[in-house]
Protein backbone atom coordinates (compact mmCIF):
# COMPACT_ATOMS: atom_id res chain seq x y z
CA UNK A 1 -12.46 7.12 2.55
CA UNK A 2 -14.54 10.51 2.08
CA UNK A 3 -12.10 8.75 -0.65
CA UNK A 4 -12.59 7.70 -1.10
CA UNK A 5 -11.46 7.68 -0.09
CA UNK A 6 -9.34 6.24 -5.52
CA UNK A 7 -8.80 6.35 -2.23
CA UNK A 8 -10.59 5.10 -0.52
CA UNK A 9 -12.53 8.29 -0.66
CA UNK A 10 -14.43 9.37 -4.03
CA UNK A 11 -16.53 12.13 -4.92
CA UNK A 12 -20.28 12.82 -5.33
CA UNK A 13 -19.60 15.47 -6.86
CA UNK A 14 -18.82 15.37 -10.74
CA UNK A 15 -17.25 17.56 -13.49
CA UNK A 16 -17.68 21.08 -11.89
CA UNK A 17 -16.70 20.32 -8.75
CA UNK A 18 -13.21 18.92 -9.90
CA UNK A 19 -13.05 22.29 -12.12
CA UNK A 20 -13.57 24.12 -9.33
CA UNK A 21 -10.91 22.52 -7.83
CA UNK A 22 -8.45 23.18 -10.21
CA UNK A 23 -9.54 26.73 -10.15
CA UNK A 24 -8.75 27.18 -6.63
CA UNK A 25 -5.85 26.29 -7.28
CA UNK A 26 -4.90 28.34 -9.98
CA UNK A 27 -6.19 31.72 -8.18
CA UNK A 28 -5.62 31.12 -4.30
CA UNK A 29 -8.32 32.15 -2.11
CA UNK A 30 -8.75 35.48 -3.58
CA UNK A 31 -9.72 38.65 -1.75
CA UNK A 32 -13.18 37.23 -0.78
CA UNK A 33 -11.57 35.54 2.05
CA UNK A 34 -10.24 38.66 3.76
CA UNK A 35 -12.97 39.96 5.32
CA UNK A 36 -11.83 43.56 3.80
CA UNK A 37 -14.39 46.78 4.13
CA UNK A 38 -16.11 45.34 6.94
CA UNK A 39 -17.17 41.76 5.10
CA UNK A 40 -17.30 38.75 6.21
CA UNK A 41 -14.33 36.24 6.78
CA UNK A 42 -14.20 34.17 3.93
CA UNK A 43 -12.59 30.68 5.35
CA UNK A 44 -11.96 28.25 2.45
CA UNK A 45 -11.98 24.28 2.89
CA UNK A 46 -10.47 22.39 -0.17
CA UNK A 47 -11.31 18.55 -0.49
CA UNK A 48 -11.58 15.55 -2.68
CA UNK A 49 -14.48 13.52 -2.78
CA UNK A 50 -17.73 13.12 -0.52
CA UNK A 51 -16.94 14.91 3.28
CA UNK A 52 -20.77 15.43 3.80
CA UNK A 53 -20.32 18.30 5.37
CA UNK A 54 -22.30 20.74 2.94
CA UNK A 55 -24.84 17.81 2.72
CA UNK A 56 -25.43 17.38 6.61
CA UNK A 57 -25.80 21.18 7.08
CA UNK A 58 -22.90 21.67 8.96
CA UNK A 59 -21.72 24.69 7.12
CA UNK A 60 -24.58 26.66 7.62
CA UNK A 61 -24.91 26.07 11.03
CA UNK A 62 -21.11 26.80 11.59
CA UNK A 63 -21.77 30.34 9.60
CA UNK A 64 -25.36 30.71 12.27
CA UNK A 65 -23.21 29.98 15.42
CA UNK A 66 -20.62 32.26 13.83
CA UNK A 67 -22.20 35.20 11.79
CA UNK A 68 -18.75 37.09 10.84
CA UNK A 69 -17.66 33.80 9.24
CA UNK A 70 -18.45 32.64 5.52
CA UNK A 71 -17.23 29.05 4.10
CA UNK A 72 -16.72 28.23 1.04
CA UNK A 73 -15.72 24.84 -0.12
CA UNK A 74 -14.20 23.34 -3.59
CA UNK A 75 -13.63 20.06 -3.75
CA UNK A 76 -12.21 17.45 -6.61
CA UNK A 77 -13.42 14.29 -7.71
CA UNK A 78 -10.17 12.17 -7.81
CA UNK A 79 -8.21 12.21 -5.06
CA UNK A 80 -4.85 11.15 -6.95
CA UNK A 81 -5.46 14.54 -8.66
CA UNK A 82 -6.43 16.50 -6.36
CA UNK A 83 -3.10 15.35 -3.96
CA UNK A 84 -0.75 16.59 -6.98
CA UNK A 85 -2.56 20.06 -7.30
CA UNK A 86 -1.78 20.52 -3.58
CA UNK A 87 1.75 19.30 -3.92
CA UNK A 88 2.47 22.08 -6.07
CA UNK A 89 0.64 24.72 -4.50
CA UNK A 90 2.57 23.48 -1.09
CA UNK A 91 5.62 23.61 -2.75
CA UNK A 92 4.82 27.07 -3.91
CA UNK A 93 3.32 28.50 -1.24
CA UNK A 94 0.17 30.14 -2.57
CA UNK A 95 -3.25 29.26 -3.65
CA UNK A 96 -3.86 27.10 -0.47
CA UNK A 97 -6.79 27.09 1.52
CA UNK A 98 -7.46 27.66 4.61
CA UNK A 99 -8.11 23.86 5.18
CA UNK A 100 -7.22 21.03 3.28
CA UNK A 101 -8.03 17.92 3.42
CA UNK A 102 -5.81 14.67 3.47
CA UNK A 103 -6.46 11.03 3.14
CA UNK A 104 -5.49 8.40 5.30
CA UNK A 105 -2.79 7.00 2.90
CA UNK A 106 -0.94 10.28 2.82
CA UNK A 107 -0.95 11.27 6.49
CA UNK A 108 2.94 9.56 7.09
CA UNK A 109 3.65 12.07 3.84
CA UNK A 110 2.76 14.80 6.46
CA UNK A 111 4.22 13.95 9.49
CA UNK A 112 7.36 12.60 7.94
CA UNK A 113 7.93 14.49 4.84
CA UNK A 114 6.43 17.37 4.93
CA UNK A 115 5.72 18.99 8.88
CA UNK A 116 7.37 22.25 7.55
CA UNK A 117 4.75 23.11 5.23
CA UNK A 118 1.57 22.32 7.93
CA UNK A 119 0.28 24.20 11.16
CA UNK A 120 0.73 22.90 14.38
CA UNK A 121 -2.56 22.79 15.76
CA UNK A 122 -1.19 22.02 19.37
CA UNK A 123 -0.43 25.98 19.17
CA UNK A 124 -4.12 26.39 19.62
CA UNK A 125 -5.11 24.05 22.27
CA UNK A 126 -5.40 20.42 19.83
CA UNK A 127 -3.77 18.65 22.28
CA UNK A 128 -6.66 18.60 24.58
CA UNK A 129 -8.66 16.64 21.92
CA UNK A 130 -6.50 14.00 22.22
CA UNK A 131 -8.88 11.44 24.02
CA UNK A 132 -11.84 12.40 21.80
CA UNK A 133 -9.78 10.23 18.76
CA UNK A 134 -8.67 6.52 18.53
CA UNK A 135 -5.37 5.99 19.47
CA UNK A 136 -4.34 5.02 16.01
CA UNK A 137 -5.99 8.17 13.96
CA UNK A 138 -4.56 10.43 16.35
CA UNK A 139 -0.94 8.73 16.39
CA UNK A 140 -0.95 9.08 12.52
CA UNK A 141 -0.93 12.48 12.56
CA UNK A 142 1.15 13.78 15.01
CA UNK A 143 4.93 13.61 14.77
CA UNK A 144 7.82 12.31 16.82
CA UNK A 145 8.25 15.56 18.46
CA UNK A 146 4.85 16.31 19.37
CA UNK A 147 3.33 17.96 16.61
CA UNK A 148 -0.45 17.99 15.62
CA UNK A 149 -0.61 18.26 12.16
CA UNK A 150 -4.43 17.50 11.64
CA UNK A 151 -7.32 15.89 12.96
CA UNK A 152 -9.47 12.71 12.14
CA UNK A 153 -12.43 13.30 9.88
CA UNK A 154 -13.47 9.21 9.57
CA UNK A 155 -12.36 6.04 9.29
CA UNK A 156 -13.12 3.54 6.76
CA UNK A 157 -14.60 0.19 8.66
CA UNK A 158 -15.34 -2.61 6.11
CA UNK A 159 -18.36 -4.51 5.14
CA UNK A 160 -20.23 -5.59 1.41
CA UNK A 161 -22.94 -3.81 -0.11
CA UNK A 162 -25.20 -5.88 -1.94
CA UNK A 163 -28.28 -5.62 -4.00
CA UNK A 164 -30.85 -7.19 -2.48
CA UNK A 165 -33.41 -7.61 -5.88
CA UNK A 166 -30.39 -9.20 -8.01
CA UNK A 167 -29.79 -11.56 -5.26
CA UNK A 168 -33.61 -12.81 -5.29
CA UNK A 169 -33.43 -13.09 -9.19
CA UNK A 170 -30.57 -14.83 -9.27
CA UNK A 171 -32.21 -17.48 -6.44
CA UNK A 172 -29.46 -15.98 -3.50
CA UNK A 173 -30.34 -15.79 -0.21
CA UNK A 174 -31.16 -12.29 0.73
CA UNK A 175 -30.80 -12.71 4.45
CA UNK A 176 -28.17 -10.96 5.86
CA UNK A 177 -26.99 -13.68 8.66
CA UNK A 178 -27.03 -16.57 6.19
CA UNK A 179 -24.87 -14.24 4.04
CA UNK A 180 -22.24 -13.66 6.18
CA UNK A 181 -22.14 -17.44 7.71
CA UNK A 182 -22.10 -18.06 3.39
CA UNK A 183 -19.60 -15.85 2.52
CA UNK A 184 -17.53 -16.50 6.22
CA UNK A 185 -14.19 -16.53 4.45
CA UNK A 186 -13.09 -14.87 0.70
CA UNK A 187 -13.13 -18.50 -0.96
CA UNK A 188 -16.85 -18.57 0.26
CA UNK A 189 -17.61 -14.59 -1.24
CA UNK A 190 -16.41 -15.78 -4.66
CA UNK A 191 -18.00 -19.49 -4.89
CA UNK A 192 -21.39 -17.36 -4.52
CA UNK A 193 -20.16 -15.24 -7.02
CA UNK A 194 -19.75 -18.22 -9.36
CA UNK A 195 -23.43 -19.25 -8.47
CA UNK A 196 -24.50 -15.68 -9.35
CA UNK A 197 -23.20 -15.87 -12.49
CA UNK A 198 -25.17 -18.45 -13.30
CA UNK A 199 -28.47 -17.62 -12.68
CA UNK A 200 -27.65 -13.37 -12.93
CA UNK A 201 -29.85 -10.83 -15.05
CA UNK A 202 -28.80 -10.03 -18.06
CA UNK A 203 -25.95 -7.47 -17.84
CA UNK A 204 -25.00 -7.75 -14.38
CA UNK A 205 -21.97 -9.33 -12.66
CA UNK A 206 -20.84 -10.64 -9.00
CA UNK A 207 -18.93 -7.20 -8.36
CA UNK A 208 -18.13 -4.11 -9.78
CA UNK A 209 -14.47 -4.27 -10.11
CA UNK A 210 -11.51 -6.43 -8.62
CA UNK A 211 -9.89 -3.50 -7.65
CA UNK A 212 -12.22 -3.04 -5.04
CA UNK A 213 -11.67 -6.72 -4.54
CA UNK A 214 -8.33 -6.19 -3.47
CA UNK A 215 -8.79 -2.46 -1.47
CA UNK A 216 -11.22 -4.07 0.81
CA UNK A 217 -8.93 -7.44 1.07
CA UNK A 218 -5.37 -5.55 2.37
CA UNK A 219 -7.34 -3.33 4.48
CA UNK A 220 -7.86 -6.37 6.61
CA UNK A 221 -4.45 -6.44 7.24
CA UNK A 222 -1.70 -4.90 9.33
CA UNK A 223 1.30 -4.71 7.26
CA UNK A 224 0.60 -4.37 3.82
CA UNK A 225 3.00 -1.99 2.09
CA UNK A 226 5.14 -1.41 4.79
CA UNK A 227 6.64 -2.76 7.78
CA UNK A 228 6.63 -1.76 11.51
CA UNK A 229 10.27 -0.74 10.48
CA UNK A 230 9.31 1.84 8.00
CA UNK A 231 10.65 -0.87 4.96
CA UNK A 232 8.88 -1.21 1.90
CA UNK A 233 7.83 -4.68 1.58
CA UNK A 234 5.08 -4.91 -0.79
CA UNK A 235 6.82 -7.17 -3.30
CA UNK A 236 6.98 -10.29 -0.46
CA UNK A 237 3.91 -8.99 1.64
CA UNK A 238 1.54 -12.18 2.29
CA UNK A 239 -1.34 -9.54 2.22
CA UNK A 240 -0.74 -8.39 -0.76
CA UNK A 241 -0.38 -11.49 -2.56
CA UNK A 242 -3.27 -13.10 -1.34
CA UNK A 243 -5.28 -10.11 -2.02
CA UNK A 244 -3.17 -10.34 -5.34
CA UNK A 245 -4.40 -13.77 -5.96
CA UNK A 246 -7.90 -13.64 -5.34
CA UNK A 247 -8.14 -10.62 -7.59
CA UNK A 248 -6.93 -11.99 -10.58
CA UNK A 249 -8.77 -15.46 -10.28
CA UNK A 250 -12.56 -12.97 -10.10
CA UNK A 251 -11.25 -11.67 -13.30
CA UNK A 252 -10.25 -14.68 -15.05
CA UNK A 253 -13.88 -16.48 -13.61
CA UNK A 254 -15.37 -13.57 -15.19
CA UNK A 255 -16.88 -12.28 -12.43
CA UNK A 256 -16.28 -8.50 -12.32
CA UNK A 257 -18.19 -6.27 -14.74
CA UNK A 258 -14.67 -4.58 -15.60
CA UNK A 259 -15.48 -1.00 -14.24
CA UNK A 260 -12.66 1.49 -13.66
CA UNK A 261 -13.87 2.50 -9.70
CA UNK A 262 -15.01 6.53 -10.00
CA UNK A 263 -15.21 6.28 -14.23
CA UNK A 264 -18.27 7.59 -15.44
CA UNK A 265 -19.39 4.00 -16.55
CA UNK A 266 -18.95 2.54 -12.59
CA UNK A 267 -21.18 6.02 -11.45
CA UNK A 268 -23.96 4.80 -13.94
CA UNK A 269 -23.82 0.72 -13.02
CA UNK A 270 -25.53 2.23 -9.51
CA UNK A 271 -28.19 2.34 -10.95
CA UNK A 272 -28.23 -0.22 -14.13
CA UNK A 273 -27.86 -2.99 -12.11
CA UNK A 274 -24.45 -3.73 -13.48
CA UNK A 275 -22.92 -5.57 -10.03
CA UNK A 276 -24.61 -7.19 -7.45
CA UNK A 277 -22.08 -6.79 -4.65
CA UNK A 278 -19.84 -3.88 -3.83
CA UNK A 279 -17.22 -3.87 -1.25
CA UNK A 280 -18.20 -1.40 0.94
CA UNK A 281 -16.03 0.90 3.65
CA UNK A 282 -18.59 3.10 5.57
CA UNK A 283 -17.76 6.18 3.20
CA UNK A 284 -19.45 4.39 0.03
CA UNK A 285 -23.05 4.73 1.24
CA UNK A 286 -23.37 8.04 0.66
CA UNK A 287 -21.32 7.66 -2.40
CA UNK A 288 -24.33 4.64 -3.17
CA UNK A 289 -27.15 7.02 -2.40
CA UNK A 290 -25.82 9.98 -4.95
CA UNK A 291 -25.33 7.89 -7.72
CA UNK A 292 -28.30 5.20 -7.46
CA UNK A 293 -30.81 8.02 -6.23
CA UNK A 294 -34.05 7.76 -5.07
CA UNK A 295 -34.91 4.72 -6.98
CA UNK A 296 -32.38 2.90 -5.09
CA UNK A 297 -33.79 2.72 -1.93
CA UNK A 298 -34.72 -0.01 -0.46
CA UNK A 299 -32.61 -2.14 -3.07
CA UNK A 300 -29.50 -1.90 -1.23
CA UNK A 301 -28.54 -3.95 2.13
CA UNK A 302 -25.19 -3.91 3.99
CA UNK A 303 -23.62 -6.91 5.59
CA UNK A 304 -20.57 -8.38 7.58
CA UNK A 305 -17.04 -8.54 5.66
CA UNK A 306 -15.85 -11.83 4.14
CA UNK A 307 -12.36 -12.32 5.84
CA UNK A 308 -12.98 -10.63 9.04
CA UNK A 309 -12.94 -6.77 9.67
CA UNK A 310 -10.50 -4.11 7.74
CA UNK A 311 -10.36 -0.44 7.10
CA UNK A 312 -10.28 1.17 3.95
CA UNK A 313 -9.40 4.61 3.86
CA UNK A 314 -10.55 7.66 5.99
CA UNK A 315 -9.43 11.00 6.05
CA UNK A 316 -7.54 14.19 8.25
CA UNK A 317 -8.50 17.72 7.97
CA UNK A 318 -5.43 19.92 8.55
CA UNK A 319 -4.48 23.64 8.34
CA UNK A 320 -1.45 24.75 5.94
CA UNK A 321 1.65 26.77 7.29
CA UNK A 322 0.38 29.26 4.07
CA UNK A 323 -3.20 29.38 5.15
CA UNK A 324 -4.45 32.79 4.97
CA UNK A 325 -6.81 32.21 8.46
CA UNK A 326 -4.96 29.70 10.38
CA UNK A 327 -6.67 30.60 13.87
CA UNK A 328 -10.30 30.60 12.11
CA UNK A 329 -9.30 27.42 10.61
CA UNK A 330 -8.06 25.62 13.64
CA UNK A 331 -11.26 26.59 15.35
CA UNK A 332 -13.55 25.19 11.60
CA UNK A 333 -11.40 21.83 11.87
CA UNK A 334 -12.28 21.64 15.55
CA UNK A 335 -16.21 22.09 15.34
CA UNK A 336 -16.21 19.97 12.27
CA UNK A 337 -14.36 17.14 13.65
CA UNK A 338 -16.44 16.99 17.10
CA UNK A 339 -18.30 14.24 17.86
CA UNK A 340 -21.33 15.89 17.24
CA UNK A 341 -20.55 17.14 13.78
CA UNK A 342 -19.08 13.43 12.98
CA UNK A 343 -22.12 11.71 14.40
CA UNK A 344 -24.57 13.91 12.05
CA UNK A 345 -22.45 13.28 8.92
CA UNK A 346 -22.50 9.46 9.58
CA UNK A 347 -26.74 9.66 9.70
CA UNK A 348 -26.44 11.57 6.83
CA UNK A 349 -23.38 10.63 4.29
CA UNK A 350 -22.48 6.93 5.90
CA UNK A 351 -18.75 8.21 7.05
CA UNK A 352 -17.52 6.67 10.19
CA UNK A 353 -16.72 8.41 12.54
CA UNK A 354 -12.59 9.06 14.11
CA UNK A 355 -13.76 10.28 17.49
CA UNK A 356 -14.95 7.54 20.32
CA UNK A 357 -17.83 9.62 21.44
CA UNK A 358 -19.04 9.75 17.49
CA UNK A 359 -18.87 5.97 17.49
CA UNK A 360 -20.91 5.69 21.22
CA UNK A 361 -23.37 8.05 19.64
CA UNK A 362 -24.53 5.87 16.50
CA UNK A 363 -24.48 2.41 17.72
CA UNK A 364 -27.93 2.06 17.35
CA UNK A 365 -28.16 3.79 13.67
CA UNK A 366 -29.73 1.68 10.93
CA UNK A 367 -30.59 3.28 7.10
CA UNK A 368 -33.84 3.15 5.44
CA UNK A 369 -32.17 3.33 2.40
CA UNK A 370 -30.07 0.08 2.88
CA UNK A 371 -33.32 -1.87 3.62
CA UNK A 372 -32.89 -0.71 7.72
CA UNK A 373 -29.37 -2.39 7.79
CA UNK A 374 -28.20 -2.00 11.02
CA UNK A 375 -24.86 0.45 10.10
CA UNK A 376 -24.23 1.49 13.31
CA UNK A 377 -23.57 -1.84 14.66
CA UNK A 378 -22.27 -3.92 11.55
CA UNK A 379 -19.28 -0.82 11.13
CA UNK A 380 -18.81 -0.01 14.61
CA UNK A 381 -18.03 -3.53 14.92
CA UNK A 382 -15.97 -3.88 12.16
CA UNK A 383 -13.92 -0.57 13.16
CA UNK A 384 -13.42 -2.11 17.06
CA UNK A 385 -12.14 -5.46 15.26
CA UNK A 386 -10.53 -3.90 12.63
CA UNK A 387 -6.37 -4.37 13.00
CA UNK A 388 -4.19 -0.59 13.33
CA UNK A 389 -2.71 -0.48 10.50
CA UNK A 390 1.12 0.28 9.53
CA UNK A 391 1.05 3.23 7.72
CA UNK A 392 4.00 3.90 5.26
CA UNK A 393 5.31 7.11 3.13
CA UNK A 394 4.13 6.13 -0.02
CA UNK A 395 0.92 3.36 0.72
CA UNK A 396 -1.10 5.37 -1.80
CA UNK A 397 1.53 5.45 -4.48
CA UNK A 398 1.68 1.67 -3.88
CA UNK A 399 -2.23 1.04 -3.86
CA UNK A 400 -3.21 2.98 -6.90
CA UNK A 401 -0.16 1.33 -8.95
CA UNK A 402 -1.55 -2.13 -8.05
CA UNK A 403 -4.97 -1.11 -8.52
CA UNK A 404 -3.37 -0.22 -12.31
CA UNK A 405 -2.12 -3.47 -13.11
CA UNK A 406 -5.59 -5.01 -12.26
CA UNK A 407 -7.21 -3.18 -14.22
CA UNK A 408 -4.45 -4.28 -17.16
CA UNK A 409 -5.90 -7.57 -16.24
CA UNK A 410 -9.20 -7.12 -15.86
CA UNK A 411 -9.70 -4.65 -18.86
CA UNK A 412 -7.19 -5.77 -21.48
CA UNK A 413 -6.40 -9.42 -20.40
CA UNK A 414 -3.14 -8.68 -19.61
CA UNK A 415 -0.90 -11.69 -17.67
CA UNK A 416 -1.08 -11.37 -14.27
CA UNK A 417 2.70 -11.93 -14.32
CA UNK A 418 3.62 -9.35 -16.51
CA UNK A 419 0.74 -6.76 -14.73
CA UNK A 420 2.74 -7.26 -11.58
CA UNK A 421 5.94 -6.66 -13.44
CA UNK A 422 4.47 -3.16 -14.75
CA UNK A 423 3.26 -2.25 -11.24
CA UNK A 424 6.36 -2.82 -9.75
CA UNK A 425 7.98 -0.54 -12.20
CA UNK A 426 5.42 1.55 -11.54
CA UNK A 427 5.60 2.07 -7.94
CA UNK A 428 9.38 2.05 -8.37
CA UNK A 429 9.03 5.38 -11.05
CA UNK A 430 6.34 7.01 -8.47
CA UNK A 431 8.74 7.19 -5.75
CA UNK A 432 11.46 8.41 -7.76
């Protein structure tokens, strides 16, 4: 929602690790990942954002259970950015790695547009996996005739982050029950918001954005961009409107503290103080701890969803037709994607697992650093309640155009009505 997932799915990692990215894709994998004279096989795993797995260990033990084997990992910050490098390195052919990642809003690009250019992984045996995934992240990726063209990494299940010491200053209940029977529906979320604002410390606001505002508010939803039919229906979708709505009213209230998600001002507000509520897919936490640090801990607590449960983001790991290892990788996307590996990234990054065992495995998981929330239980509930999704060709083009036009209104006080007007061309120019 690793995502962040823009995307759902962000980065920890800042500056370098989005040069790096670029580099990759400038030079390919580079002799390195050969294995010539004798050396080790170099396997290379290109992502955006915050997968966890060089944080939870995983790579080392891979290269331990596997000593002819080597990994080496770039990554980029942005995942809008990073999607266009690979776009043009698919097109072209080279400078792909041996696994690359995709987010949850691109994965009908995939199996629609663009099966040619991605290994089948049934061709190795992925087709035995299939009742280690949810139905609905292992029915995204595989195409009308059959084909596996990656496998689920994590899901993004849905509840708010909130800072427990801004709360108490501002005289809000810090409990999370009475917060979520508070804050039951959206209407309730924002009237605390406006009670916040009263009372706040200097500098801070209700949330951090209303882009986030209206991520976390159509991933409740099943249609949203598209229809079951494949039809792009933003422009008339209920979902989106209310989400819409809602978004531009916690501008106009002032609630928001204006922050462009992933900017280098939103990365230091973990830590200021800035926002006293974040809406929070499972994915963020890590995100939370990288940013806010150390001195963070204990701060932070995680609650139920206003609105009812939602997804937001989540990602696919998937081996290119180009890839210079594609057997190596198959067997890499395997072991990283078992629900082992996905249950030790969740204790140690916050992203939810895809695979039902995963999910069985860390019920019971709570988080010092989130004041011993219960995450296991408050996001494996949301992700069993959560509603499967429609997933359409273009839902990120779509997202990250609307999330534009709210930051026109948020940032520059742009009319709602003419924002919505700019998306729409917007969306309309991205799809060509």
């Amino acid at each position: 929602m690793p995502i962040p997932r823009t995307t759902g799915r962000a980065a920890l990692r800042l500056g370098a690790a989005a040069l790096a990215g670029t580099l990759l894709a400038a030079c390919g994998a580079g002799p390195e990942s050969a294995g010539d004279a004798g050396g080790p096989l170099t396997l290379t795993v290109d992502l955006f954002g915050a997968f966890g797995y060089q944080e939870s260990g995983l790579y080392a033990e891979y290269e331990q259970l596997h000593p002819g084997i080597k990994i080496k990992q770039t990554d980029t910050e942005d995942e809008q950015d990073y999607w266009k490098s690979l776009q043009t390195r698919l097109a072209g052919g080279g400078g792909l790695a041996d696994v690359q990642a995709v987010e949850v809003g691109r994965i009908a690009s995939v199996t629609q547009k663009q099966a040619d250019r991605f290994t089948d992984l049934a061709a190795y045996g992925a087709g035995a996996l299939k009742d280690e995934f949810a139905p609905a992240t292992w029915s995204a990726a595989t195409t009308k005739d059959g084909k596996v063209l990656a496998l689920g990494t994590d899901v993004g299940p849905e509840a708010m982050c909130y800072r427990r010491d801004l709360f108490e200053a501002a005289g809000l209940p810090t409990d999370r029950g009475e917060l979520a029977a508070r804050w039951a529906t959206w209407d309730g979320y924002l009237e605390l918001g406006r009670q916040y604002r009263q009372k706040a410390p200097a500098g801070s606001a209700w949330l951090d954005s209303v882009g986030s505002l209206n991520a976390v508010m159509v991933g409740q939803q099943k249609e949203r961009y598209y229809d079951a039919s494949g039809s792009l229906v933003y422009e008339n979708s209920p979902a989106v409107k209310a989400a819409w709505d809602a978004s531009v009213k916690a501008a106009a209230e002032g609630l928001s503290a204006k922050l462009d998600q992933w900017s280098p001002p939103w990365n230091q507000a973990f830590s200021s103080g800035s926002f006293a509520t974040l809406p929070c897919p499972a994915w963020m936490l890590g995100y939370i701890k990288g940013q806010a640090g150390e001195a963070g801990k204990g701060k932070w607590d995680v609650v139920k969803l206003p609105g009812g449960a939602g997804n937001w983001g989540g990602s696919y790991l998937a081996v290119p037709r180009a890839a210079p290892h594609k057997k190596e990788a198959y067997e890499l996307v395997k072991w990283l994607t078992a629900p082992e590996q996905q249950a030790k990234v969740f204790r140690k990054q916050g992203n939810f697992p895809s695979g039902t065992r995963a999910i069985a495995q860390i019920a019971d998981a709570r988080d010092p650093y989130f004041s011993d929330a219960p995450i296991g239980q408050i996001f494996g509930e949301a992700a069993r309640q959560s509603p499967v999704q429609v997933l359409g060709v273009h839902d990120k083009d779509v997202a990250d155009q609307i999330n534009n036009a709210l930051s026109e209104v948020e940032r520059k006080g742009t009319a709602p009505d003419t924002a919505w007007a700019n998306a729409k061309k917007a969306v309309k120019n991205a799809l060509g």
